[in-house]
Every structure is written in structure tokens, then in C-alpha cells.
Protein backbone atom coordinates (compact mmCIF):
# COMPACT_ATOMS: atom_id res chain seq x y z
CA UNK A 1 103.17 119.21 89.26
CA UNK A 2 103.61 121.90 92.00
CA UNK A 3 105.93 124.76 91.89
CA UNK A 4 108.86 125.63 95.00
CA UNK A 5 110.22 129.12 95.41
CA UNK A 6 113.46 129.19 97.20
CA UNK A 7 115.36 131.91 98.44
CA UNK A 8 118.67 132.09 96.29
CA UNK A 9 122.12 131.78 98.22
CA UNK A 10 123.69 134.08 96.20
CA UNK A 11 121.70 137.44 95.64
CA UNK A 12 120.09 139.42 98.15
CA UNK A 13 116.37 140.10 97.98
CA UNK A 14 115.83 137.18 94.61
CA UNK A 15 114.22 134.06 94.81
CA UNK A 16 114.29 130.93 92.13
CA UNK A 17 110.70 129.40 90.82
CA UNK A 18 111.50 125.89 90.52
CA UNK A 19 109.15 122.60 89.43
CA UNK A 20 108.03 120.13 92.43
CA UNK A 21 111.59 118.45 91.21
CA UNK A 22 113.83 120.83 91.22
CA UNK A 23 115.26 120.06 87.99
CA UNK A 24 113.94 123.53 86.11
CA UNK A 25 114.31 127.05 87.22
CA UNK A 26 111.18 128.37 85.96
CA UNK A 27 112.12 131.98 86.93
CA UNK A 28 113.01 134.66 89.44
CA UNK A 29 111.54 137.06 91.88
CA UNK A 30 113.09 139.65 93.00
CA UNK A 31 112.41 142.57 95.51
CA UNK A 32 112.60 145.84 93.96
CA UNK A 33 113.40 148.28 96.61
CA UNK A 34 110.27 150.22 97.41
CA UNK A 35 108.34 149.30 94.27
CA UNK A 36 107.29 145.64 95.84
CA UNK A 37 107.91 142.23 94.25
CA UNK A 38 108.38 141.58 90.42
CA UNK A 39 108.21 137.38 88.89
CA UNK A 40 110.45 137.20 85.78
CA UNK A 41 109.84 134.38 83.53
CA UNK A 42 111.96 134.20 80.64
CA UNK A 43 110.04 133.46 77.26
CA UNK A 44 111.57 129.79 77.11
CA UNK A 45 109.39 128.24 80.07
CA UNK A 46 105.82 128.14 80.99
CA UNK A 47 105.74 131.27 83.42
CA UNK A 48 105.75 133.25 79.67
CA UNK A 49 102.98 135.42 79.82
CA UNK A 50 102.82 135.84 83.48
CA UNK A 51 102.33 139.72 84.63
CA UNK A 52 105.52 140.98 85.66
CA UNK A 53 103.68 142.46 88.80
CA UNK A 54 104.37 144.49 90.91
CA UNK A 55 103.37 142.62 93.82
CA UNK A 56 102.41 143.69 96.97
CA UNK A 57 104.24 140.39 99.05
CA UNK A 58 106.09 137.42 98.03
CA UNK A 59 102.78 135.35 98.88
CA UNK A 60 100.61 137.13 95.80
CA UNK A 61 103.77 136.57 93.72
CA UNK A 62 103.40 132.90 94.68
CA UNK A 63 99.26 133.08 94.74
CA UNK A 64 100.09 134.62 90.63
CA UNK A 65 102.20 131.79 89.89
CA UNK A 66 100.01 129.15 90.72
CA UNK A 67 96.77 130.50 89.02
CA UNK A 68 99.05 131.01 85.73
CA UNK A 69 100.58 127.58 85.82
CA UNK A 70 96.99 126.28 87.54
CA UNK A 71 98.70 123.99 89.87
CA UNK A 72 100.25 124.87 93.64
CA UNK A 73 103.15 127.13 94.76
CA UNK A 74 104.94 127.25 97.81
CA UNK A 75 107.78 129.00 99.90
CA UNK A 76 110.21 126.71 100.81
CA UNK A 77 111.61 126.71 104.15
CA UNK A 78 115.54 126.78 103.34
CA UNK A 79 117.31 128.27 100.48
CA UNK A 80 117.77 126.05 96.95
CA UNK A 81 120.70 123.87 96.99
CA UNK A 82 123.24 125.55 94.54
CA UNK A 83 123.55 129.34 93.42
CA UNK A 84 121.50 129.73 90.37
């Protein structure tokens, strides 16, 4: 299993954590203005647990992700395929 963050189309400055399918939205990140990058994961999937951050880029957000799910996690190129 590896894990895909995509930009979302439809809010500024938020990205969705998705599985290596696409088929789960694991989460969100979102930039917070100043304060750096926060992951969300709501209770119901397996980023529970995960520190909320902050992060200092969208790469340690990623490099957190990974170690907590212990598998890979990427940026992907293009934003996800539908709003989320």
C-alpha cells in the first residue's frame, strides 16, 4: 500500500491523503496561514493517532504520514479527480 496526496480542486491551501487506489480519503492537510502545515485524520481511518503537526513543509507532512502508516507517501503531480 502507498499513500497519494493531491491538491484538492475545491479549497485553497488543503490537500486530500488518499490510499495507492484512490478509493479512501484518509485525511486532509491544510495550510494554516503563518503557523505551517497541519495533517487531520479523522478517528475512523488509520492516520488516527498521527500528530496534528505543525509542519514546517508539505514534504515533512508527507515524510509523517509515511512513518505513521510505515509504507510510502507521495505528492501527486495534478489535483484528485473530484472535489472531496
Amino acid at each position: 500500500m502507498s499513500i497519494t496526496i493531491r491538491k484538492r480542486r475545491d479549497t485553497p491551501a488543503s490537500w486530500a491523503i488518499e490510499d495507492d487506489e484512490g478509493s479512501q480519503n484518509l485525511g486532509t492537510i491544510t495550510e494554516a496561514g503563518g503557523f505551517g502545515i497541519a495533517v487531520h485524520g479523522p478517528h475512523t481511518t488509520r492516520l488516527e493517532g498521527i500528530s496534528i503537526g505543525p509542519y514546517a513543509s508539505l514534504d515533512e507532512a508527507a515524510k509523517a504520514i509515511g512513518a505513521h502508516l510505515k509504507t510510502s507517501c507521495s505528492l501527486a503531480e495534478e489535483p484528485g479527480r473530484e472535489n472531496r
